[in-house]
N, C-alpha and C. Protein backbone atom coordinates (compact mmCIF):
# COMPACT_ATOMS: atom_id res chain seq x y z
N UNK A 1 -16.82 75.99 -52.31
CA UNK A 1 -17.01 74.61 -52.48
C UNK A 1 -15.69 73.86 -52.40
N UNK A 2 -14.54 74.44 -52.73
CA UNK A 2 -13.00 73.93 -52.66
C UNK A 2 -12.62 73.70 -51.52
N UNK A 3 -13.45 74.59 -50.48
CA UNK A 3 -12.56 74.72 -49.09
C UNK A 3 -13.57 73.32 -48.46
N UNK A 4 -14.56 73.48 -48.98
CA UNK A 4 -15.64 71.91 -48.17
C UNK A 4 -15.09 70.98 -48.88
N UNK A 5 -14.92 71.22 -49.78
CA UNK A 5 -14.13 69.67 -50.59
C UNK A 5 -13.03 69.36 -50.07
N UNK A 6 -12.39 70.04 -49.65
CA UNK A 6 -10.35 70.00 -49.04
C UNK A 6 -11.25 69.43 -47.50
N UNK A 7 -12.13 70.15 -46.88
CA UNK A 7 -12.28 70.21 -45.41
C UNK A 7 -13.04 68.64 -45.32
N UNK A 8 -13.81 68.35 -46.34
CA UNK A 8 -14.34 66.54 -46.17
C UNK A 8 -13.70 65.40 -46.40
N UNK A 9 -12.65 66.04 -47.18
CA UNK A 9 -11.56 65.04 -47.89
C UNK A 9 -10.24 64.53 -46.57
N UNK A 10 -10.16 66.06 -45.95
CA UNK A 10 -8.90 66.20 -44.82
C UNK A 10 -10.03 65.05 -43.64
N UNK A 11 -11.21 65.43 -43.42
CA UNK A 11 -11.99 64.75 -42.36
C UNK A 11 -12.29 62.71 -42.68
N UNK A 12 -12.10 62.64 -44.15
CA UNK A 12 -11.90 61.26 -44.57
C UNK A 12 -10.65 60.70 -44.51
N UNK A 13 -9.56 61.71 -44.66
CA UNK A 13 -8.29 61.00 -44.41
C UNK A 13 -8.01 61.15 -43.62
N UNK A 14 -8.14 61.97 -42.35
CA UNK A 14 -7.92 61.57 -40.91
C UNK A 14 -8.97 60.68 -40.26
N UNK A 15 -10.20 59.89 -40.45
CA UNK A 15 -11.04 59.33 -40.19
C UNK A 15 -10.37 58.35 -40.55
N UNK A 16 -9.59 57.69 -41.95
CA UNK A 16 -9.11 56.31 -42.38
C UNK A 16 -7.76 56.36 -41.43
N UNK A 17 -7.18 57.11 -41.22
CA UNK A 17 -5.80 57.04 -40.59
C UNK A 17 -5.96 57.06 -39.02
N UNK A 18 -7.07 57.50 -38.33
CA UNK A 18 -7.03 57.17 -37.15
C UNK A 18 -8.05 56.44 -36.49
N UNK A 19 -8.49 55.09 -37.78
CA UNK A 19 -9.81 54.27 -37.76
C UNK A 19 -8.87 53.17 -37.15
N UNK A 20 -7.33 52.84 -37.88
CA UNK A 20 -6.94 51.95 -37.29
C UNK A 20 -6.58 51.65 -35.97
N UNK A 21 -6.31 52.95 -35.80
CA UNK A 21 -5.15 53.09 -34.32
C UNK A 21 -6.54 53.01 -33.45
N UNK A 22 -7.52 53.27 -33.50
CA UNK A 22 -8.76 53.23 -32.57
C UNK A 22 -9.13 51.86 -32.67
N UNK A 23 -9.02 51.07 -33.70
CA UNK A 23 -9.04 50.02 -33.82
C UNK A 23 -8.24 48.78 -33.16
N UNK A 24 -6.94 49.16 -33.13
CA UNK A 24 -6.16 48.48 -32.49
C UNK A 24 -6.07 48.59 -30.70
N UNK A 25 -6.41 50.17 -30.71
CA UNK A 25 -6.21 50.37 -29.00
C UNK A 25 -8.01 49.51 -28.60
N UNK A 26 -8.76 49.50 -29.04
CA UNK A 26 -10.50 49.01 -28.75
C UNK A 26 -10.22 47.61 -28.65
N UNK A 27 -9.50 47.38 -29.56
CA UNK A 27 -10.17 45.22 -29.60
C UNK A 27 -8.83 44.85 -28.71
N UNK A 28 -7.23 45.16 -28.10
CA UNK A 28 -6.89 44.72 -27.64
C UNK A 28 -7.41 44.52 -25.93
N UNK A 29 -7.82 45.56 -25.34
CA UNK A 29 -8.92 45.75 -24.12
C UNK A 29 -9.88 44.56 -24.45
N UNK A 30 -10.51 44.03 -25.15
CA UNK A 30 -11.86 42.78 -25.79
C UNK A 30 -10.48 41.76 -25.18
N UNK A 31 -9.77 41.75 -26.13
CA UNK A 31 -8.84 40.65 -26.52
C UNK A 31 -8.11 39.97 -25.41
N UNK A 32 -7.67 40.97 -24.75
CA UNK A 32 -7.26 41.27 -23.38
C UNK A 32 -8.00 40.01 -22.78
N UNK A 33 -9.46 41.08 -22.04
CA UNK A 33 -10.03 40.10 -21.59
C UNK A 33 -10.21 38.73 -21.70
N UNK A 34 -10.49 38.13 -23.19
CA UNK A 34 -10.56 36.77 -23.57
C UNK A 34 -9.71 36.30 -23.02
N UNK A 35 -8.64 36.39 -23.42
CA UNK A 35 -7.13 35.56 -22.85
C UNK A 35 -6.79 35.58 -21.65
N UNK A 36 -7.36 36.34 -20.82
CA UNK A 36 -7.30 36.20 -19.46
C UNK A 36 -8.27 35.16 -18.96
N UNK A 37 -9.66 35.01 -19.48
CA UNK A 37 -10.52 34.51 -18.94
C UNK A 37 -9.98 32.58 -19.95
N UNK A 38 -9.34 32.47 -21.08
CA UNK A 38 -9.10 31.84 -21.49
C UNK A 38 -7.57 30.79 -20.67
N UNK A 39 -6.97 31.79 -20.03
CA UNK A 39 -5.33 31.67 -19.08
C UNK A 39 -6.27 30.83 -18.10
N UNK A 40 -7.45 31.49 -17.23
CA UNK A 40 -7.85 30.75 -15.59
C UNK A 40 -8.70 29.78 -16.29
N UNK A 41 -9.05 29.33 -17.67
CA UNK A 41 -10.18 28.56 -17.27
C UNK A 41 -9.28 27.31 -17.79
N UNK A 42 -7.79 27.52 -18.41
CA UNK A 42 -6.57 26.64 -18.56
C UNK A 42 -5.92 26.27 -17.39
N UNK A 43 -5.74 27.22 -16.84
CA UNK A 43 -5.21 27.05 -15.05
C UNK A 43 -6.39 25.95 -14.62
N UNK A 44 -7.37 26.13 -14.18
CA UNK A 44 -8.14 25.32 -13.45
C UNK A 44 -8.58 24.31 -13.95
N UNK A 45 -8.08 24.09 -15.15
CA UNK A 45 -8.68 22.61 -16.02
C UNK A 45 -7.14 21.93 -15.28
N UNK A 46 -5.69 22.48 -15.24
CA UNK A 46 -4.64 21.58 -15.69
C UNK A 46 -4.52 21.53 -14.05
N UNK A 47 -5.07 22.69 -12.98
CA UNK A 47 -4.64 22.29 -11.87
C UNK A 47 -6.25 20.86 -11.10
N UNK A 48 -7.40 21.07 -11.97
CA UNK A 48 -8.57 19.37 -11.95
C UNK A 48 -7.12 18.61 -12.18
N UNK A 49 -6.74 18.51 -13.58
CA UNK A 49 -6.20 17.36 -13.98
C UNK A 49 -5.04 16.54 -12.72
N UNK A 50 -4.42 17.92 -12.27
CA UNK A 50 -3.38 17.51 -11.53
C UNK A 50 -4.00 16.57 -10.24
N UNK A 51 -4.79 17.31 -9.79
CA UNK A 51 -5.66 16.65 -8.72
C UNK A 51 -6.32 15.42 -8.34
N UNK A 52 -7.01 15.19 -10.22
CA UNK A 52 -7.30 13.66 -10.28
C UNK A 52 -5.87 12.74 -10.38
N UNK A 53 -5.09 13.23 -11.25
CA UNK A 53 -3.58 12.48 -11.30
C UNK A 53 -3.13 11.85 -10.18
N UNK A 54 -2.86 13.21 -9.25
CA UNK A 54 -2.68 12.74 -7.69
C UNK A 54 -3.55 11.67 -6.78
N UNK A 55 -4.79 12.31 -7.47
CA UNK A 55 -6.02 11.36 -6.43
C UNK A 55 -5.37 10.00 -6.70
N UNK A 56 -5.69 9.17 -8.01
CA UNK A 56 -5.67 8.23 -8.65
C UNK A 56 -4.23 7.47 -8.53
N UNK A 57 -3.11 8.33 -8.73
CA UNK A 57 -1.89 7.82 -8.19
C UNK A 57 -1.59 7.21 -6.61
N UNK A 58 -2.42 8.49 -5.68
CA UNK A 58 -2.78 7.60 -4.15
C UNK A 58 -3.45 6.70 -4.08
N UNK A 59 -4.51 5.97 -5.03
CA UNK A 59 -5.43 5.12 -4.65
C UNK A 59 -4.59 4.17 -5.45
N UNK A 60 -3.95 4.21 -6.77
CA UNK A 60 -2.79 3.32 -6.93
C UNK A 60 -1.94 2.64 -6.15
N UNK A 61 -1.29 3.38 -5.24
CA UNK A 61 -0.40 3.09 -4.26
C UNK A 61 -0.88 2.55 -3.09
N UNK A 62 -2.40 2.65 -2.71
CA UNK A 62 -2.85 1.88 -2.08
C UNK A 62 -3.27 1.16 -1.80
N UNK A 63 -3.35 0.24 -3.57
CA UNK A 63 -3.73 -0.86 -3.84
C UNK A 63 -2.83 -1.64 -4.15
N UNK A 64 -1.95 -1.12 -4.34
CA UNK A 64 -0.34 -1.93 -4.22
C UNK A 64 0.21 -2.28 -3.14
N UNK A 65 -0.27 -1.21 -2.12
CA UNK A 65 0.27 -1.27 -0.97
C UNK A 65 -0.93 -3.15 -0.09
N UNK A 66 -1.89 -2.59 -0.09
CA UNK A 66 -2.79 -3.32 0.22
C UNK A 66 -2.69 -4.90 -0.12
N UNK A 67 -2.85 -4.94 -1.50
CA UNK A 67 -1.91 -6.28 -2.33
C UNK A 67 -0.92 -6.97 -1.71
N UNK A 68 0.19 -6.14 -1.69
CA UNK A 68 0.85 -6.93 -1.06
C UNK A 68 1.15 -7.52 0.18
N UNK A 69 0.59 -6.52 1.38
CA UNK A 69 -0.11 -7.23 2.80
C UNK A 69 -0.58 -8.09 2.47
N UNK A 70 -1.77 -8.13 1.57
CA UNK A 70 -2.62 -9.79 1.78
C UNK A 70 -1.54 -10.51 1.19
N UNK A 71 -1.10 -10.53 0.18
CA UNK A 71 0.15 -11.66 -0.27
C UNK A 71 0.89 -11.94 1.01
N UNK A 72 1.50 -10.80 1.35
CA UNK A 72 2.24 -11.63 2.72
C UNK A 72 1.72 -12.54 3.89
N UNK A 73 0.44 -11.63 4.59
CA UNK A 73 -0.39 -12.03 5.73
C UNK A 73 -1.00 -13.56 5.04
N UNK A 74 -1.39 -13.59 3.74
CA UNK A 74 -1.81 -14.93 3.20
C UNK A 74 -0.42 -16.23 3.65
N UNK A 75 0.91 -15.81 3.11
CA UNK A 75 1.65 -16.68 3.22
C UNK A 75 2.03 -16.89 4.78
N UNK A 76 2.01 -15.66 5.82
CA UNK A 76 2.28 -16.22 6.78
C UNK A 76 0.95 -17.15 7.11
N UNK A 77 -0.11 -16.69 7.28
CA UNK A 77 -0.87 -17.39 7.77
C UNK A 77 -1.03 -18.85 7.46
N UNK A 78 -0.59 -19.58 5.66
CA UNK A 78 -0.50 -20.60 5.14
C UNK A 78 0.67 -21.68 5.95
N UNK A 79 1.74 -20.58 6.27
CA UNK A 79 2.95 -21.18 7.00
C UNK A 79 2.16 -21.68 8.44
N UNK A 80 2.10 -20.91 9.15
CA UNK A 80 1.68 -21.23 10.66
C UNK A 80 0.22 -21.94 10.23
N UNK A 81 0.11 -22.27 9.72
CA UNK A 81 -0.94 -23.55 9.49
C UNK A 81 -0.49 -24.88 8.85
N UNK A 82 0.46 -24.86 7.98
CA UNK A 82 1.07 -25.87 7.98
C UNK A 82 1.70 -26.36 8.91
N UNK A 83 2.33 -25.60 9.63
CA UNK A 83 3.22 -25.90 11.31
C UNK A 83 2.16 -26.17 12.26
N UNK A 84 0.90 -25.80 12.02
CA UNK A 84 0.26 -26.76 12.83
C UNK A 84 -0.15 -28.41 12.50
N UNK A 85 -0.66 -28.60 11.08
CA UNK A 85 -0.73 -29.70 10.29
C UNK A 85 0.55 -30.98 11.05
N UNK A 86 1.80 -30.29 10.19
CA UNK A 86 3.12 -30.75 10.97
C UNK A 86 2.88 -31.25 12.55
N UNK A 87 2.62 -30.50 13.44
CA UNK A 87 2.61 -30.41 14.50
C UNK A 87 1.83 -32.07 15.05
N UNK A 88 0.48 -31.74 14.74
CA UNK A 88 -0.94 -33.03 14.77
C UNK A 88 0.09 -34.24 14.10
N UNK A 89 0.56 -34.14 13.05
CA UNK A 89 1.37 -35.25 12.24
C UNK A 89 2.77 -35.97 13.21
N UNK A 90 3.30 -34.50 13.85
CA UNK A 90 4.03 -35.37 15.34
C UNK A 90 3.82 -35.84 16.30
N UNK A 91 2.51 -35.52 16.71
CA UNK A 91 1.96 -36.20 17.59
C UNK A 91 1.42 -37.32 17.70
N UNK A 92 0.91 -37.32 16.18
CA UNK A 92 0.58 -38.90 16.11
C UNK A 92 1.90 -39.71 16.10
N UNK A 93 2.62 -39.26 15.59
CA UNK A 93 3.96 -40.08 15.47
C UNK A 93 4.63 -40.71 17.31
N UNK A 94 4.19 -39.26 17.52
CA UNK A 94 4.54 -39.84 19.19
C UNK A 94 3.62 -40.75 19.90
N UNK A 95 2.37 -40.52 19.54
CA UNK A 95 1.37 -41.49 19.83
C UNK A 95 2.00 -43.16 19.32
N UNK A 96 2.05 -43.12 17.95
CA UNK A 96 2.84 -44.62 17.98
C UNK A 96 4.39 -45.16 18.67
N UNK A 97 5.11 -44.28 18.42
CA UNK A 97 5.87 -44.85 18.95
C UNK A 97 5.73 -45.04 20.86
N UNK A 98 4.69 -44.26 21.42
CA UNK A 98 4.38 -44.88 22.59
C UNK A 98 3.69 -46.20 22.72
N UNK A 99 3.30 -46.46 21.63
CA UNK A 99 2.25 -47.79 21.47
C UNK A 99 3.41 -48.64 21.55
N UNK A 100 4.37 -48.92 20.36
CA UNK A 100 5.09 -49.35 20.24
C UNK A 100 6.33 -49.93 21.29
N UNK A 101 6.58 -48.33 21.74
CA UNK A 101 7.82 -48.29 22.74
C UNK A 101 7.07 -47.32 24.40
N UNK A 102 6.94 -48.73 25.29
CA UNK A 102 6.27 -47.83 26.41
C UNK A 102 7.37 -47.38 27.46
N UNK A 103 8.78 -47.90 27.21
CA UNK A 103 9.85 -47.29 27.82
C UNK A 103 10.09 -45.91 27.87
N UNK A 104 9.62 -45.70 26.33
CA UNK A 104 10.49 -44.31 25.72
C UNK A 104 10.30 -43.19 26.67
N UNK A 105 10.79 -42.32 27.19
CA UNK A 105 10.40 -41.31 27.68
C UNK A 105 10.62 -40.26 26.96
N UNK A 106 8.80 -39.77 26.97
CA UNK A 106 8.86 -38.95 25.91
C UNK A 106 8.50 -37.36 26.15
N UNK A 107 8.44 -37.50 27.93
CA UNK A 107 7.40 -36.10 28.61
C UNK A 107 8.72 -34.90 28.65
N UNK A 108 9.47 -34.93 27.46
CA UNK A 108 9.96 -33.63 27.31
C UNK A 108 9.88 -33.16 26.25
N UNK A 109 9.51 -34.11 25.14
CA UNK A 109 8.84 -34.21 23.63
C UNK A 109 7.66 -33.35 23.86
N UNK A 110 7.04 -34.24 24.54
CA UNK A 110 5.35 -33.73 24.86
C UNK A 110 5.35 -32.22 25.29
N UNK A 111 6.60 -31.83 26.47
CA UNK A 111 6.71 -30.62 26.71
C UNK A 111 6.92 -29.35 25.59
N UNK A 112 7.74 -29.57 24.92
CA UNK A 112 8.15 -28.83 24.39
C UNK A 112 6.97 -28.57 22.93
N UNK A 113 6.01 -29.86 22.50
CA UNK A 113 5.15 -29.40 21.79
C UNK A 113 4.00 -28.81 21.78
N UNK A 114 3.21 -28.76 23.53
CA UNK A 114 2.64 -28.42 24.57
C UNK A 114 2.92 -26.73 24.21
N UNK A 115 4.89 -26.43 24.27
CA UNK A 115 4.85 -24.76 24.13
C UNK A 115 4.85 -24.85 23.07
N UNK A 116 4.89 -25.20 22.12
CA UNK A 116 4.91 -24.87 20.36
C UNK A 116 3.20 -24.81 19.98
N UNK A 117 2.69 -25.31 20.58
CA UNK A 117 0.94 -25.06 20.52
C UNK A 117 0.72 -23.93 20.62
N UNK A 118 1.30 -23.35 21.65
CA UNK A 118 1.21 -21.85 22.64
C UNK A 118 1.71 -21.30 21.49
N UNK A 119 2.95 -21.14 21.36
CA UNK A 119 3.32 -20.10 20.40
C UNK A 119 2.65 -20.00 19.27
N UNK A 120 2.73 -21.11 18.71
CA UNK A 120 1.84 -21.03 17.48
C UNK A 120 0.25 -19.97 17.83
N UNK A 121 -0.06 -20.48 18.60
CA UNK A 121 -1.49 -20.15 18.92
C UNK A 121 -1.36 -18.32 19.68
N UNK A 122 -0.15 -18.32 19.90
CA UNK A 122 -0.20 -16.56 19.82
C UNK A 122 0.29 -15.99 18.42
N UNK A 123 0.92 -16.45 17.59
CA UNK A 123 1.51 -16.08 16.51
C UNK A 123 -0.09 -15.96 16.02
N UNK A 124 -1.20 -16.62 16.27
CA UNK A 124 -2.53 -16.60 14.90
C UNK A 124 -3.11 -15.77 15.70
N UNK A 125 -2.98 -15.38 17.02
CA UNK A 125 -4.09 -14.30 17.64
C UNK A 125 -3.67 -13.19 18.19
N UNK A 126 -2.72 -13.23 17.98
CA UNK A 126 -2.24 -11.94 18.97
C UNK A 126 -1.08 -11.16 17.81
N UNK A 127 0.26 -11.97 16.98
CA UNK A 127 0.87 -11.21 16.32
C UNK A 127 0.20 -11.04 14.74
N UNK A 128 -0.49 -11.66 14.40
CA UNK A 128 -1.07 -11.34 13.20
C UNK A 128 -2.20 -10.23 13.44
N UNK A 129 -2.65 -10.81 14.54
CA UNK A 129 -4.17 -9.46 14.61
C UNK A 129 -3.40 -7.72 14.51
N UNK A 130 -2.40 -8.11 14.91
CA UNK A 130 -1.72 -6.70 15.79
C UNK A 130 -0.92 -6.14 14.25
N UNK A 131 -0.88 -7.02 13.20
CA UNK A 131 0.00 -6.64 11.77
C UNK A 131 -1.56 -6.15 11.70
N UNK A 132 -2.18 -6.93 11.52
CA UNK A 132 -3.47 -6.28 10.77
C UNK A 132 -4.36 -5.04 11.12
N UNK A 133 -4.03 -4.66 12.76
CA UNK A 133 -4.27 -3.38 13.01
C UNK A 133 -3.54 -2.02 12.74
N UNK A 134 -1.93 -2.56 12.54
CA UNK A 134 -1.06 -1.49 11.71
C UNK A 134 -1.27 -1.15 10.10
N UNK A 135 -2.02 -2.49 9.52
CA UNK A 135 -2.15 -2.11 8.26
C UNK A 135 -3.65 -1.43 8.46
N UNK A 136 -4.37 -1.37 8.74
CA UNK A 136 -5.39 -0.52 9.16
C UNK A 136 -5.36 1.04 8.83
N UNK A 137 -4.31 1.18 10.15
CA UNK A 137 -3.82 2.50 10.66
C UNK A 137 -3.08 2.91 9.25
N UNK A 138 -2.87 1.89 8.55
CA UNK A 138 -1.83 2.98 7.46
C UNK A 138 -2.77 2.97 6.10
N UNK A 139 -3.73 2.12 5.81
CA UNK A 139 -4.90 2.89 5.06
C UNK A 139 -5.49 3.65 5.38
N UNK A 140 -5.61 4.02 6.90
CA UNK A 140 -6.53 5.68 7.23
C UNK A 140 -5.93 6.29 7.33
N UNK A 141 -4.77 6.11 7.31
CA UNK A 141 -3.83 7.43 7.30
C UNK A 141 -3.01 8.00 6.15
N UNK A 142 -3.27 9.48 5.91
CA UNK A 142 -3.26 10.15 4.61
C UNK A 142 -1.46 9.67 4.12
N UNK A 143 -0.06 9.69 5.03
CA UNK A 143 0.95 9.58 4.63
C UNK A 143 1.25 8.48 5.18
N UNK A 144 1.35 7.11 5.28
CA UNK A 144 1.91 5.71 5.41
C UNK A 144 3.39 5.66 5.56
N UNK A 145 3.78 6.33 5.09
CA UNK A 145 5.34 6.41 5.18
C UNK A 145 6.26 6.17 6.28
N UNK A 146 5.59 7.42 7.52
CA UNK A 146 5.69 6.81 8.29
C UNK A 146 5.20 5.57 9.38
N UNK A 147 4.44 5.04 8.92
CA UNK A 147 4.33 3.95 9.24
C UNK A 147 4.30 2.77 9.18
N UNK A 148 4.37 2.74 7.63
CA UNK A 148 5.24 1.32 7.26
C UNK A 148 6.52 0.79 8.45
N UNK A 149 7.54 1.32 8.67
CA UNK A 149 8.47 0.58 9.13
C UNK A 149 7.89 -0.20 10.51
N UNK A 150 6.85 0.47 11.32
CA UNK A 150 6.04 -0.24 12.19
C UNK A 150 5.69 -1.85 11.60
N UNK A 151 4.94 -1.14 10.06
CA UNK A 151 4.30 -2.76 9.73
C UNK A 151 5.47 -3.42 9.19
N UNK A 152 6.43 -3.31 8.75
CA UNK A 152 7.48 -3.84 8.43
C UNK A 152 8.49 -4.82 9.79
N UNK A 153 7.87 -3.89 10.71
CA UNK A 153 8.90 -4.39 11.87
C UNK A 153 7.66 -5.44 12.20
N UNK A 154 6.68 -5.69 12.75
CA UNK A 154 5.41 -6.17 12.78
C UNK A 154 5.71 -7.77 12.13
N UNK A 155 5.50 -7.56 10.69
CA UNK A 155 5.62 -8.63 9.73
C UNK A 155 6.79 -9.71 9.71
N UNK A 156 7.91 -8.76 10.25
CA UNK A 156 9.52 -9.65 10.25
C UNK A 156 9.48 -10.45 11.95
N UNK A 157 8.61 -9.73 12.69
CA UNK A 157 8.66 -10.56 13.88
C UNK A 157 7.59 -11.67 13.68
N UNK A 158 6.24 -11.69 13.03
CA UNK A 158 5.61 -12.89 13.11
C UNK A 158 6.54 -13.65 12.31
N UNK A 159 7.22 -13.37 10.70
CA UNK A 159 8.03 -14.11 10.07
C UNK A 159 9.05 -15.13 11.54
N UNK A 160 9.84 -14.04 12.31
CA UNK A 160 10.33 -14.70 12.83
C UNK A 160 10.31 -16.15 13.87
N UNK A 161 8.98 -15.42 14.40
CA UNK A 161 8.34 -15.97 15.35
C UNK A 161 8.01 -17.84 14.72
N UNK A 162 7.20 -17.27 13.03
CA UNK A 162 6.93 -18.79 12.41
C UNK A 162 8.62 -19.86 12.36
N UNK A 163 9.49 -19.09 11.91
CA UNK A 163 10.46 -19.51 11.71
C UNK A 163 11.06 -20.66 12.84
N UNK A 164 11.53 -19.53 14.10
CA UNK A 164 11.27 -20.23 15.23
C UNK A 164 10.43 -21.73 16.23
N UNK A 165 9.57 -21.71 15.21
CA UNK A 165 8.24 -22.95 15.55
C UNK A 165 8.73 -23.77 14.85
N UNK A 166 9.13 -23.27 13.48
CA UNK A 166 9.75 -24.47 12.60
C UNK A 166 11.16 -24.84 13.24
N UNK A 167 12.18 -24.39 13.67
CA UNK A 167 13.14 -24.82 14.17
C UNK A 167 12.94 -25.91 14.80
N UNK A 168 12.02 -25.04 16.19
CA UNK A 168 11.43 -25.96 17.13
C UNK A 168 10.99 -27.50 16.67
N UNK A 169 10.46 -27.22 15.59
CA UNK A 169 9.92 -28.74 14.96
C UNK A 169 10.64 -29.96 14.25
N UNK A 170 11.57 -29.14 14.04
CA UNK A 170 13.31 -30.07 13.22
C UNK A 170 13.97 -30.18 14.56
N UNK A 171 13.89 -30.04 15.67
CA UNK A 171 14.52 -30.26 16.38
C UNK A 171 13.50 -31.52 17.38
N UNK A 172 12.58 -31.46 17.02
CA UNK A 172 11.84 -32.15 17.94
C UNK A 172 11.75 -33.95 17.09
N UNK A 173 11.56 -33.56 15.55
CA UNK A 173 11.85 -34.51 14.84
C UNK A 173 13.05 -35.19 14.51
N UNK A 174 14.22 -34.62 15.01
CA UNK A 174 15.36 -35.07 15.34
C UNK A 174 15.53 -36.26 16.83
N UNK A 175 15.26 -35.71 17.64
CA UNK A 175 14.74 -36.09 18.71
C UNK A 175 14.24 -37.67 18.44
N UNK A 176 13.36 -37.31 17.78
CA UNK A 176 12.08 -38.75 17.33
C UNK A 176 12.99 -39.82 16.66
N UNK A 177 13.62 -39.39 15.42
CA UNK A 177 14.41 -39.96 15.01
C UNK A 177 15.39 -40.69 15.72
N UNK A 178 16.31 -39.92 16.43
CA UNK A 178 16.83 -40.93 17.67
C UNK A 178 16.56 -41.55 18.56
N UNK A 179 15.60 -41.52 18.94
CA UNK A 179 14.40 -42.56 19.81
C UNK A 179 14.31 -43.63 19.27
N UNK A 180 13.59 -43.60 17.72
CA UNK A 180 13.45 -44.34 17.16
C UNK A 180 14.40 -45.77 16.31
N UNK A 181 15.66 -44.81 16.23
CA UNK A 181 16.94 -45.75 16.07
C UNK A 181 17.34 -46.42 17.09
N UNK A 182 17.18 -46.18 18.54
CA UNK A 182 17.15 -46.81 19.71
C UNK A 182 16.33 -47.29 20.14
């Protein structure tokens, strides 16, 4: 009975002493797993997040981008419509002073506002349409980058172009002015 008592006792204390170590080698394999499946389902949440970030940051930028085309295309277009306003407003002016003064010769006045019609009237159909087909091209297109300097170059020539009309028009009202002192 001593030797079953020593032999159940030796089988309980190697049963408690190698309950742990079975213990520890079993649940880290479990554990294992979790944290792996816990690592990809962290990965694929932070690489969504990144994705919407990005999404939302491009549609940011393309509403900024967008914004400020119409701000500009608004002001040119406000300009070359006032230069036409202007324009009707010199003509009447020339209209009176022909009433007035039938000496004056004025058929180089007339000429020159004759081409300022023209220009004007390509600046509203031809260089604005042609900004507005580059800004087009750079909302369908995934990187704009390169193509901004197109619409950039685009925008500074109608700028210029308005500019030009206005010259044209201080110079024509100069003109008037000295007619008119004479």
């Amino acid at each position: 009975m001593k030797n079953i008592f020593k032999i159940i006792i030796v089988f309980f204390l190697f049963l408690f002493i190698s309950f742990p170590v079975l213990a520890r080698n079993a649940t880290p394999s479990a554990n294992q797993e979790e944290i792996e499946t816990k690592e990809t389902l962290i990965q694929s949440k932070t690489e969504q997040q990144t994705a919407t970030k990005t999404a939302r940051l491009s549609e940011q930028k393309q509403n900024i981008i967008s914004n400020h085309y119409h701000i500009m295309m608004k002001r040119l277009y406000t300009a070359t419509v006032r230069l036409g306003i202007i324009l009707t407003r010199i003509e009447s002016r020339i209209e009176k002073i022909e009433v007035e003064n039938e000496q004056a010769n004025l058929s180089d006045i007339k000429t020159k506002i004759e081409d300022i019609k023209v220009y004007i009237d390509q600046i509203m159909h031809e260089s604005m349409p042609q900004t507005q087909e580059i800004f087009e091209e750079i909302k369908n297109n995934e990187n704009p980058r390169k193509i901004l300097p197109k619409l950039r170059k685009s925008v500074k020539e109608s700028k210029d172009d308005i500019i030009a009309v206005h010259q044209s028009l201080i110079e024509i009202i100069k003109e008037l002015k000295s007619l008119k002192e004479n």
